[in-house]
Protein backbone atom coordinates (compact mmCIF):
# COMPACT_ATOMS: atom_id res chain seq x y z
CA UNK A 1 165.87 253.35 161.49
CA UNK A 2 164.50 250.78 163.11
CA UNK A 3 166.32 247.85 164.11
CA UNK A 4 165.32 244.31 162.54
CA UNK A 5 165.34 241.13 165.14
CA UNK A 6 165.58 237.59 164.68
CA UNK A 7 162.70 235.58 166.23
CA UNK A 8 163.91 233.60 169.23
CA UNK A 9 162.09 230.49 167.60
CA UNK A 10 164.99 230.30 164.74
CA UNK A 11 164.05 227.50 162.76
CA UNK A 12 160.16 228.38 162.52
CA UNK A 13 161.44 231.17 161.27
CA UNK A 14 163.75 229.98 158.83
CA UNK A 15 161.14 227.38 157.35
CA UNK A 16 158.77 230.35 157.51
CA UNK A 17 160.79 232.43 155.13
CA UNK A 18 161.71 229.42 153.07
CA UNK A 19 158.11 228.12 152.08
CA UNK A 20 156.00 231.62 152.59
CA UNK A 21 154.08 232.96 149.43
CA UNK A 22 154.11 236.74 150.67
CA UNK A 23 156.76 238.36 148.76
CA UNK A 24 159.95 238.69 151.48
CA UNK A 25 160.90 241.74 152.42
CA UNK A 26 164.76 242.75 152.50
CA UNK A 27 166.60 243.05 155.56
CA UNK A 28 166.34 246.53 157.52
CA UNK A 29 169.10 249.15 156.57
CA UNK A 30 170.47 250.31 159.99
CA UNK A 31 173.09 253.23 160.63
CA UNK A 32 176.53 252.09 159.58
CA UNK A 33 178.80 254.31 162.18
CA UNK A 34 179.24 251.18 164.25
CA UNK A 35 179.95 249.17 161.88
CA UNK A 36 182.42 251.66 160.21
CA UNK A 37 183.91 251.35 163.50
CA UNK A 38 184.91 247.55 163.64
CA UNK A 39 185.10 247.28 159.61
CA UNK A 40 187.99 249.46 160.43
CA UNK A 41 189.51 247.27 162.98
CA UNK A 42 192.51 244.59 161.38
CA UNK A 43 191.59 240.96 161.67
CA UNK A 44 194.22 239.25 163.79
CA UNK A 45 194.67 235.69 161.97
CA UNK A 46 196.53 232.81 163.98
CA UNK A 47 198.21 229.79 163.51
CA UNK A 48 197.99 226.09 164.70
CA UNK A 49 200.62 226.56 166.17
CA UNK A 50 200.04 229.60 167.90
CA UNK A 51 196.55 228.08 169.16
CA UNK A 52 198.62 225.23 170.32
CA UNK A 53 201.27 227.00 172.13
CA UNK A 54 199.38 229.30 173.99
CA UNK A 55 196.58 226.36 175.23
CA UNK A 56 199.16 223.90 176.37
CA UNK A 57 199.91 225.42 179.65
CA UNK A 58 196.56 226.23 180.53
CA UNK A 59 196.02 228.75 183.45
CA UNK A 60 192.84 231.43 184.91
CA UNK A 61 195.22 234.35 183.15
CA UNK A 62 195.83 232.83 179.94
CA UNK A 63 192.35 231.35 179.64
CA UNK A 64 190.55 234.61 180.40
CA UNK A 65 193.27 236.28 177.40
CA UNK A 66 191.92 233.71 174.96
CA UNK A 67 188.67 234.79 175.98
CA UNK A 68 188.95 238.75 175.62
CA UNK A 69 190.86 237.86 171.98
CA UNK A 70 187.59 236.24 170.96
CA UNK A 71 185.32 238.49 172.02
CA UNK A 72 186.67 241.28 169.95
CA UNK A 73 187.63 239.56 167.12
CA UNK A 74 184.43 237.60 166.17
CA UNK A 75 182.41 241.51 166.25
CA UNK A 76 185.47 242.07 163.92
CA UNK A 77 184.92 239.37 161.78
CA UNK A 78 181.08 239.45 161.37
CA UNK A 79 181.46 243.03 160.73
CA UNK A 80 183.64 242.85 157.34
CA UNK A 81 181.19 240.08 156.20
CA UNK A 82 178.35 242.26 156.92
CA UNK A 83 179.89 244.96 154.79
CA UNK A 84 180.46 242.78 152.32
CA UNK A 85 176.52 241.79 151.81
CA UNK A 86 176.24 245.54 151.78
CA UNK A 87 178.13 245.96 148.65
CA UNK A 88 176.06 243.56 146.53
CA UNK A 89 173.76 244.36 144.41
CA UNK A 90 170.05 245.58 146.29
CA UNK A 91 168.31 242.48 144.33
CA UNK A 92 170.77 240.25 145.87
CA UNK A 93 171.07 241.09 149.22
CA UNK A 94 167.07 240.95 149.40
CA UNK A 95 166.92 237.30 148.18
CA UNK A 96 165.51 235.48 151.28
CA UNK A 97 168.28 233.31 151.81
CA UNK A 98 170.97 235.74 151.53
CA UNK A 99 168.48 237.80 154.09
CA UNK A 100 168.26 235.21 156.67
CA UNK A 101 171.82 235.41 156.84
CA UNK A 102 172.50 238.81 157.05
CA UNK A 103 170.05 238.94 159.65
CA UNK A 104 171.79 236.18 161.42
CA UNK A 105 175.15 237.97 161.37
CA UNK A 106 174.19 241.16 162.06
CA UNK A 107 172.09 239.64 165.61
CA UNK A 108 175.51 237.91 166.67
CA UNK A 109 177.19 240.68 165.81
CA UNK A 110 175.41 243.01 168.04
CA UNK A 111 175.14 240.49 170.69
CA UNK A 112 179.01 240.15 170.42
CA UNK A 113 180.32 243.85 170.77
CA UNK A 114 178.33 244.04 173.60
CA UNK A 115 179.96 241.47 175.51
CA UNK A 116 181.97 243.33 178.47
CA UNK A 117 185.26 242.86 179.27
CA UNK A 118 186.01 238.95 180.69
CA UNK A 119 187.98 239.48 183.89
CA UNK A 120 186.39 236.40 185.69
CA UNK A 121 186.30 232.68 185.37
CA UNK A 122 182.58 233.28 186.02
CA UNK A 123 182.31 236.03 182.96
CA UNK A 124 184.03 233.72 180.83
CA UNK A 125 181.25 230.90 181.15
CA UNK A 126 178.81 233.37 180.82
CA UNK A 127 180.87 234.57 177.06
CA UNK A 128 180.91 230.56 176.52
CA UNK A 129 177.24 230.47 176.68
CA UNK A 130 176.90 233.04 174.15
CA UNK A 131 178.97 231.36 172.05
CA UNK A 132 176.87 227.91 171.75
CA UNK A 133 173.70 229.80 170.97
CA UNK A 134 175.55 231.42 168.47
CA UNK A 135 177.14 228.50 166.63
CA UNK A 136 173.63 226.79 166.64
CA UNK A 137 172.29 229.14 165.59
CA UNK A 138 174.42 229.72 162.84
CA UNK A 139 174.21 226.38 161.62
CA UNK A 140 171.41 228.04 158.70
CA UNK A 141 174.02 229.42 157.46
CA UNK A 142 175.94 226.70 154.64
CA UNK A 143 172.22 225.99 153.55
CA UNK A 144 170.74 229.48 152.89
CA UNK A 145 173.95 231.30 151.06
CA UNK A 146 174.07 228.15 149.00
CA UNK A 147 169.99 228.51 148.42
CA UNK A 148 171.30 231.94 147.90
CA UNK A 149 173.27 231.99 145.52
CA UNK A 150 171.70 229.36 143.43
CA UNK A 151 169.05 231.41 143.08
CA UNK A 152 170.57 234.72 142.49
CA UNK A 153 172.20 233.02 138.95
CA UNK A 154 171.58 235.62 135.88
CA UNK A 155 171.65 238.69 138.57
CA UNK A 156 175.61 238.43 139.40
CA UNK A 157 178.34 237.48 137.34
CA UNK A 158 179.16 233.67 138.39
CA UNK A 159 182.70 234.76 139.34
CA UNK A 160 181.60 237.32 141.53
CA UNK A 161 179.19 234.69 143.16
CA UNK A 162 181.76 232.10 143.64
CA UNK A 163 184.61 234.94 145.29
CA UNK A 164 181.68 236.20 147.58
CA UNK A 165 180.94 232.77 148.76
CA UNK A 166 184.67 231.34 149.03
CA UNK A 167 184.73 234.10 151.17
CA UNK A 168 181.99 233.45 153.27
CA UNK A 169 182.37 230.42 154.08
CA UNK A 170 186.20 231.01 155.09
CA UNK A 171 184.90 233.56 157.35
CA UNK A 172 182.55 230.98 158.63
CA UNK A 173 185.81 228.45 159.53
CA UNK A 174 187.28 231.14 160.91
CA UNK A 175 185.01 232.52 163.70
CA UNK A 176 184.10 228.49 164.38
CA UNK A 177 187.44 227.95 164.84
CA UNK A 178 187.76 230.53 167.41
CA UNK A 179 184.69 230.47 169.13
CA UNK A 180 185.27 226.08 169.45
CA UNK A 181 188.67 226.42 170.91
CA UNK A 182 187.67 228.30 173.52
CA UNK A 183 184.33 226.20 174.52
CA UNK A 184 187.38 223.47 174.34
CA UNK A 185 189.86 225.04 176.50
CA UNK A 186 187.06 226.51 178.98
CA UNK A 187 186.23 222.37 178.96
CA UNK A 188 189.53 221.55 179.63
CA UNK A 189 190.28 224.00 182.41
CA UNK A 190 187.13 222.95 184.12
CA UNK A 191 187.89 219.65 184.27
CA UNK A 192 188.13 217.39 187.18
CA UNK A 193 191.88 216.13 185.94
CA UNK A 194 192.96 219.93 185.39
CA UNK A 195 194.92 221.63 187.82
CA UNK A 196 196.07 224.99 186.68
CA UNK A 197 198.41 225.62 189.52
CA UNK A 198 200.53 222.67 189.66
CA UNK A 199 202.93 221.05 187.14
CA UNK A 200 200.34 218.77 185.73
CA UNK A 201 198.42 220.99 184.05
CA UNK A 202 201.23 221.45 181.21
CA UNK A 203 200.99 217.52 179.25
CA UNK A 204 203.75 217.31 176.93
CA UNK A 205 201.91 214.27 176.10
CA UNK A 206 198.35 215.55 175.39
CA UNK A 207 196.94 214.79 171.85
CA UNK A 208 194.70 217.58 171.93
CA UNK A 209 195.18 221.37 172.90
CA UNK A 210 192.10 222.51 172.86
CA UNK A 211 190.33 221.53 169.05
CA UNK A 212 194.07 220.93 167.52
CA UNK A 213 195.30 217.58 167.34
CA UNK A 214 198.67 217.28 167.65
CA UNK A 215 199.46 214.07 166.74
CA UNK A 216 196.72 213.96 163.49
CA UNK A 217 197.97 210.61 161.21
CA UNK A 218 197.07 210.72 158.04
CA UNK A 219 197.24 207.41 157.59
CA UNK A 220 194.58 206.23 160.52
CA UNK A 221 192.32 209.24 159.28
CA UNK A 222 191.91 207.60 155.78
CA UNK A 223 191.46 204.29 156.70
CA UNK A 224 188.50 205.37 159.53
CA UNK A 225 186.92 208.04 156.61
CA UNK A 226 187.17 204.91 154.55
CA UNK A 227 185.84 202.71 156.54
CA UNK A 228 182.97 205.24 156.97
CA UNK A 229 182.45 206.33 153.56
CA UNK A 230 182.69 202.67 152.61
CA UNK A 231 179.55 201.68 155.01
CA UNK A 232 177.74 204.53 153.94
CA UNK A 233 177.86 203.34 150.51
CA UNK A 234 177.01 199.79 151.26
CA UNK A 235 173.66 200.70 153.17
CA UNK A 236 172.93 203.92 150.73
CA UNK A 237 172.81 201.17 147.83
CA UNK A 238 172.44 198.02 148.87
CA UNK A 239 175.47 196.51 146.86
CA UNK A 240 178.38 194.90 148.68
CA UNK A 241 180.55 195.37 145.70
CA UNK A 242 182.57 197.85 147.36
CA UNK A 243 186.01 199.45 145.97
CA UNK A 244 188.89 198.75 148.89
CA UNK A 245 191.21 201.58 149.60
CA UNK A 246 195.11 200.97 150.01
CA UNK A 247 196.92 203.31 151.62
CA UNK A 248 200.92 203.49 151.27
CA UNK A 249 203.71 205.92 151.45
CA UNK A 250 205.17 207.49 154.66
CA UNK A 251 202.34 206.10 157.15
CA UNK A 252 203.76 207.13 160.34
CA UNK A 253 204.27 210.81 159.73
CA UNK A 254 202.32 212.90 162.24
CA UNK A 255 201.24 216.82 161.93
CA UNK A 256 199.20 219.19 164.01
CA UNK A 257 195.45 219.84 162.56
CA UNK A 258 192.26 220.12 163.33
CA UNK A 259 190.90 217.02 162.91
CA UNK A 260 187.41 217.60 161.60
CA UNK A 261 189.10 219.83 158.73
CA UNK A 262 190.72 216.90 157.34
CA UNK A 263 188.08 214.51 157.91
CA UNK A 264 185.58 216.82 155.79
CA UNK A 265 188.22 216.78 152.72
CA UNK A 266 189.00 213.62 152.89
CA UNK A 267 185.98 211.73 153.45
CA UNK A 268 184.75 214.00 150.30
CA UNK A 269 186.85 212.85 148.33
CA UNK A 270 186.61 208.77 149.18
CA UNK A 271 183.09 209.12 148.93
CA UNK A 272 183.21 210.65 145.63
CA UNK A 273 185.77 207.92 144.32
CA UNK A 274 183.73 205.00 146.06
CA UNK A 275 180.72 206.38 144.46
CA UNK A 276 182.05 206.65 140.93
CA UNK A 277 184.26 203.47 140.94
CA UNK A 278 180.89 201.79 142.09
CA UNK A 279 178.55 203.53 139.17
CA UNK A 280 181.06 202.61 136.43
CA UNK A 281 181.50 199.13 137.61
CA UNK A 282 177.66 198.59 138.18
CA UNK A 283 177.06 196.00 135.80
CA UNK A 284 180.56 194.57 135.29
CA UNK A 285 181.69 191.13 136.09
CA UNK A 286 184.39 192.19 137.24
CA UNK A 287 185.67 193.35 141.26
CA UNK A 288 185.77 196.68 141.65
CA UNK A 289 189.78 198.28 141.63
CA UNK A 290 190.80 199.61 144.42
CA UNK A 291 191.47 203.16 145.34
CA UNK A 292 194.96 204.00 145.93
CA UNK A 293 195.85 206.53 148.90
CA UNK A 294 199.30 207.73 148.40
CA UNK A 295 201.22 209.53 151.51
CA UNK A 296 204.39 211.65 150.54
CA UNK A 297 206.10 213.55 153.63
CA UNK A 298 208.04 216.44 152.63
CA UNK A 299 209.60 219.46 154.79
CA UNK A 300 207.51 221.53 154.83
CA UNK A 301 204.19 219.57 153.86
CA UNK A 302 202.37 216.51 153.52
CA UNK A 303 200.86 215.09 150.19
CA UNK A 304 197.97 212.98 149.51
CA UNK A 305 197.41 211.60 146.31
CA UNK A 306 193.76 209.66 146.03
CA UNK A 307 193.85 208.18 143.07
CA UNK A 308 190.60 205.98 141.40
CA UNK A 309 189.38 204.28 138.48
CA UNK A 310 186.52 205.46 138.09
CA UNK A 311 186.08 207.07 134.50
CA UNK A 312 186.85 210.83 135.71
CA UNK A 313 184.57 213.58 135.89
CA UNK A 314 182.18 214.22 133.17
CA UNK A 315 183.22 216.62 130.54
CA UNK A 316 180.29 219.27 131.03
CA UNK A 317 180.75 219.02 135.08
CA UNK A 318 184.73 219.28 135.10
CA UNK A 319 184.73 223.19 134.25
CA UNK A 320 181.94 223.57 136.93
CA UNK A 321 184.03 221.58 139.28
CA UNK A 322 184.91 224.26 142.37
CA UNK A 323 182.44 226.53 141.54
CA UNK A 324 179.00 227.23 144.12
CA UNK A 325 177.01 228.73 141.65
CA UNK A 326 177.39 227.33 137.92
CA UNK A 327 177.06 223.96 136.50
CA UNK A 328 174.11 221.35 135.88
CA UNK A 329 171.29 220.11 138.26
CA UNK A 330 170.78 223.52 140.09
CA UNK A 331 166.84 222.63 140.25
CA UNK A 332 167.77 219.58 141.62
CA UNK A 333 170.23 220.97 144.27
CA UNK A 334 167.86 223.79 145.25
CA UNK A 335 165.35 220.80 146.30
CA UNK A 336 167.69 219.32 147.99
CA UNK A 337 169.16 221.83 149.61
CA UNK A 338 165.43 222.72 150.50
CA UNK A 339 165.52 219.69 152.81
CA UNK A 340 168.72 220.36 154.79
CA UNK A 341 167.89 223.25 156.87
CA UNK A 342 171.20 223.34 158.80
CA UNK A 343 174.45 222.33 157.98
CA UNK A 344 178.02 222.13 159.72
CA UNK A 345 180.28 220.74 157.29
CA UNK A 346 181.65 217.95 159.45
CA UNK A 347 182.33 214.36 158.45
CA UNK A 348 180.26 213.39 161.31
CA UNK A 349 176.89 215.32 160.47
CA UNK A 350 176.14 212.66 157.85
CA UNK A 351 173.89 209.52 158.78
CA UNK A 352 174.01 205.94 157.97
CA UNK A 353 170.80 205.40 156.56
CA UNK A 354 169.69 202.27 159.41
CA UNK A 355 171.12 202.85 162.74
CA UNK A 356 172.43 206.49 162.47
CA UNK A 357 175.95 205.08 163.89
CA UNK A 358 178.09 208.11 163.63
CA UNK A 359 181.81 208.31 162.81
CA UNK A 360 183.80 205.85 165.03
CA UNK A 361 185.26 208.76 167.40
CA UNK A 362 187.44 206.56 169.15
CA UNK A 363 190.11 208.38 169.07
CA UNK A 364 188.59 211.32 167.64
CA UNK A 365 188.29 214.66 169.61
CA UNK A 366 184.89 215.41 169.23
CA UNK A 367 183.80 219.01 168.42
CA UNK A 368 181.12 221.37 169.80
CA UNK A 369 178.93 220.90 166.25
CA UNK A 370 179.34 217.17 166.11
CA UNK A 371 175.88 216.11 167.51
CA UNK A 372 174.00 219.57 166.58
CA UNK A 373 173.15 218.37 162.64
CA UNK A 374 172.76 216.17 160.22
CA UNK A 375 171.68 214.60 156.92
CA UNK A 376 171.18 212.20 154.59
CA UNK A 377 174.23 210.74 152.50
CA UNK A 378 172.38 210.54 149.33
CA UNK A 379 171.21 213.74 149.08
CA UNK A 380 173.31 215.62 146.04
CA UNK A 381 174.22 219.52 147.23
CA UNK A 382 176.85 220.13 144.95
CA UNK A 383 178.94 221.92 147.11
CA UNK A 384 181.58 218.49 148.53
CA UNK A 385 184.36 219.85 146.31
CA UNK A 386 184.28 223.22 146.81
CA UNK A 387 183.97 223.26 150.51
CA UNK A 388 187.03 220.72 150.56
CA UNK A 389 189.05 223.66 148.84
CA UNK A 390 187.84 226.08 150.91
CA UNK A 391 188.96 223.83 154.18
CA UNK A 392 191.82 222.50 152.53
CA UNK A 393 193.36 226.33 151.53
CA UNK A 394 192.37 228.18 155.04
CA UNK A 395 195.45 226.22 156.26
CA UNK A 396 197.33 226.97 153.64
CA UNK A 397 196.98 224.41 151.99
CA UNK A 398 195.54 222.93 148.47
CA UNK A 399 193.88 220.92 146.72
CA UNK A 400 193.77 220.26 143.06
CA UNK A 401 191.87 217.16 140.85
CA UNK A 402 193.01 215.67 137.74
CA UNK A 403 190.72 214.02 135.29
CA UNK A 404 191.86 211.36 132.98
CA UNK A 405 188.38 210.86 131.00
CA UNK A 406 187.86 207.69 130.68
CA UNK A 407 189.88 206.61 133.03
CA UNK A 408 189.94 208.18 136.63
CA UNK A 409 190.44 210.47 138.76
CA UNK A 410 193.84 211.64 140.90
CA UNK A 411 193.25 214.23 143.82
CA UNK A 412 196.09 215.96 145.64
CA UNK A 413 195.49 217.42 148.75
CA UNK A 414 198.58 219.42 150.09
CA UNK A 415 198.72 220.24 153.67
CA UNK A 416 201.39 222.47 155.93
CA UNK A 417 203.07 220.11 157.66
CA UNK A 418 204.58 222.53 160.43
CA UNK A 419 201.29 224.09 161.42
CA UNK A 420 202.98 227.84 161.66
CA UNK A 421 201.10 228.85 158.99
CA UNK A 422 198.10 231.77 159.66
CA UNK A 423 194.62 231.35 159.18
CA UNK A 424 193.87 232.46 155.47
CA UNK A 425 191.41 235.12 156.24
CA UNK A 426 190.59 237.94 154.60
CA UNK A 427 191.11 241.05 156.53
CA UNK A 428 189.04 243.44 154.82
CA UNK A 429 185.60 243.90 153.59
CA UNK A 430 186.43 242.27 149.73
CA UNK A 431 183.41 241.95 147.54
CA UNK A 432 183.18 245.21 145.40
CA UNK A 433 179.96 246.74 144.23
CA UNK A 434 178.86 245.23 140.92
């Protein structure tokens, strides 16, 4: 068979696909022994703390390691995905969007298996290359399953939609996180203030290992999401009759995370809290209540309980609530999505609508993706919630929402406090034929 290619010109191709009248023909079926080979492989999840131990005392050996453990286990990864796609349904798996991204994932994971071994610093620059082009690239991706899937309602049950894209998209966190600690630790090590052969290059004291923060507050990351989320808001509507957000509880406990994990979830939900508290309160003499950020430090974990009054979710949404492919609006979230043709799922992708300021970094670690997207905060793509579960769970984690109609809304967003948990990835090809 013959073997399809992606056009170097990516997003002319992309656009292309997405507004051409000629009917789209489905991705290329190419000979599935190598892929049999590495669907058979085990994923090898990690945890923070594993990423953390192994980064702190940064040499040439260990950093070359990290580097061979990537390059086999992102061909590893792509590959169960890509056998997944396989298993849906022919009608699916030729819907443009879902094409674009098999065609995506099956280029990176060619160009991936192919990488030799790394046995120099200078072959591990060379890998680090390959992985930028391939993160950019792979920016399509949120945007086109989510086209996707919208579009493929009626031809798949919904539940089957929503387990194919939870997965997804966890796979997605998972080879990012991979692939953007080592662009961080290759950074590091290359470094004018790095010295790999002396005692300094072990800091007890270093915030950051790598993408994991060490010393992540969740305290200081409310208040700057608020801050954000509260400025967005202000310039998105024009009203300066903005809800405040208190924050109490244990505000000096401290965890290891990757920062721009929780700053996705919980800028999510502020936004959605400022947003409603504001809508209900529209046209009311009153000031705006505040929102009410609850820290509880257990163990094992820390709890945070945001908590509005903003009349809860609307019956006919609430079932709908985590779910990528059911509920209302979908015309209205396919046009949107329409005009977001990349998408990275950071906090700092979104724009203040005058001067563009980003998220106030200082003292953020800022990741490889930070700068590479962005979009509009008023553009609706129904999919805040459900990606804040997905991050919030590949930690092991969780986070649940509880309506009181009427009333408000409480969120609780759970997160392992100890950072030994693994990666919640799943190992094997998982979507069955339907």
């Amino acid at each position: 068979m013959l073997r399809g290619r992606v056009p170097s010109n990516l997003y002319s191709h992309l656009n292309a696909l997405r507004y051409s009248t000629k009917p789209h023909q489905p991705p290329p079926w190419r000979p599935s022994v190598v892929l049999d080979e590495w669907v058979d492989r085990d994923v090898r999840p990690i945890s923070l703390r594993q990423l953390t131990f192994f980064g702190r005392t940064l040499t040439e050996s260990r950093l070359i390691s990290s580097a061979n453990y990537v390059r086999t286990e992102l061909p590893t990864r792509l590959a169960h995905r890509l056998r997944d796609m396989q298993k849906l349904p022919y009608v699916v798996v030729s819907n443009p969007h879902i094409s674009i991204v098999y065609e995506l994932y099956y280029k990176a994971f060619e160009k991936s298996r192919r990488v030799p071994e790394i046995i120099t610093l200078d072959d591990n620059d060379r890998f680090c290359e390959v992985l930028r082009e391939m993160l950019k690239e792979h920016l399509a991706v949120i945007p086109n399953l989510a086209m996707g899937v919208l579009e493929c309602q009626g031809l798949v049950k919904p539940d089957e939609l929503d387990r194919f894209m939870n997965t997804m998209l966890r796979a997605r966190i998972s080879r990012r996180v991979i692939a953007e600690q080592q662009l961080a630790l290759t950074e590091t090590f290359n470094s004018p203030d790095h010295f790999p052969d002396s005692a300094a290059s072990t800091d007890l004291n270093a915030d950051f290992v790598g993408e994991v923060f060490l010393k992540c507050n969740a305290k200081d990351v409310v208040e700057r999401c608020g801050k954000f989320a509260q400025e967005l808001m202000r310039q998105s509507s024009g009203s300066n009759k903005i809800p405040s957000i208190n924050v109490k509880g244990h505000l000096s406990t401290t965890f290891p995370y990757i920062l721009g994990h929780l700053e996705y979830i919980v800028g999510e939900l502020l936004r959605n809290s400022i947003q409603a508290v504001m809508e209900k309160y529209r046209d009311s003499p009153l000031e705006p209540p505040s929102i009410e950020v609850l820290i509880c430090e257990a163990p094992q974990h820390v709890i945070l309980r945001i908590s509005d009054q903003g009349g809860g979710v609307p019956r006919e949404i609430f079932p709908h609530l985590w779910s990528f492919s059911k509920g209302p609006r979908t015309r209205d979230r396919l046009e949107n999505l329409g005009q977001v043709p990349t998408l990275a799922a950071t906090m700092q992708e979104l724009e203040l609508p005058h001067d563009k300021k980003a998220v106030n970094k200082d003292p953020l670690h800022e990741g490889s993706l930070a700068t590479l997207s962005s979009r509009s905060p008023n553009l609706r793509l129904g999919m805040g919630l459900p990606m804040s579960r997905v991050y919030a769970e590949y930690w092991a984690g969780s986070l649940e929402l509880h309506s009181l109609e009427g009333y408000g809304v409480d969120a609780f967003l759970q997160i392992s406090k100890l950072g030994n948990k693994n990666e919640q990835v799943t190992t094997r090809a998982s979507v069955d034929a339907v």
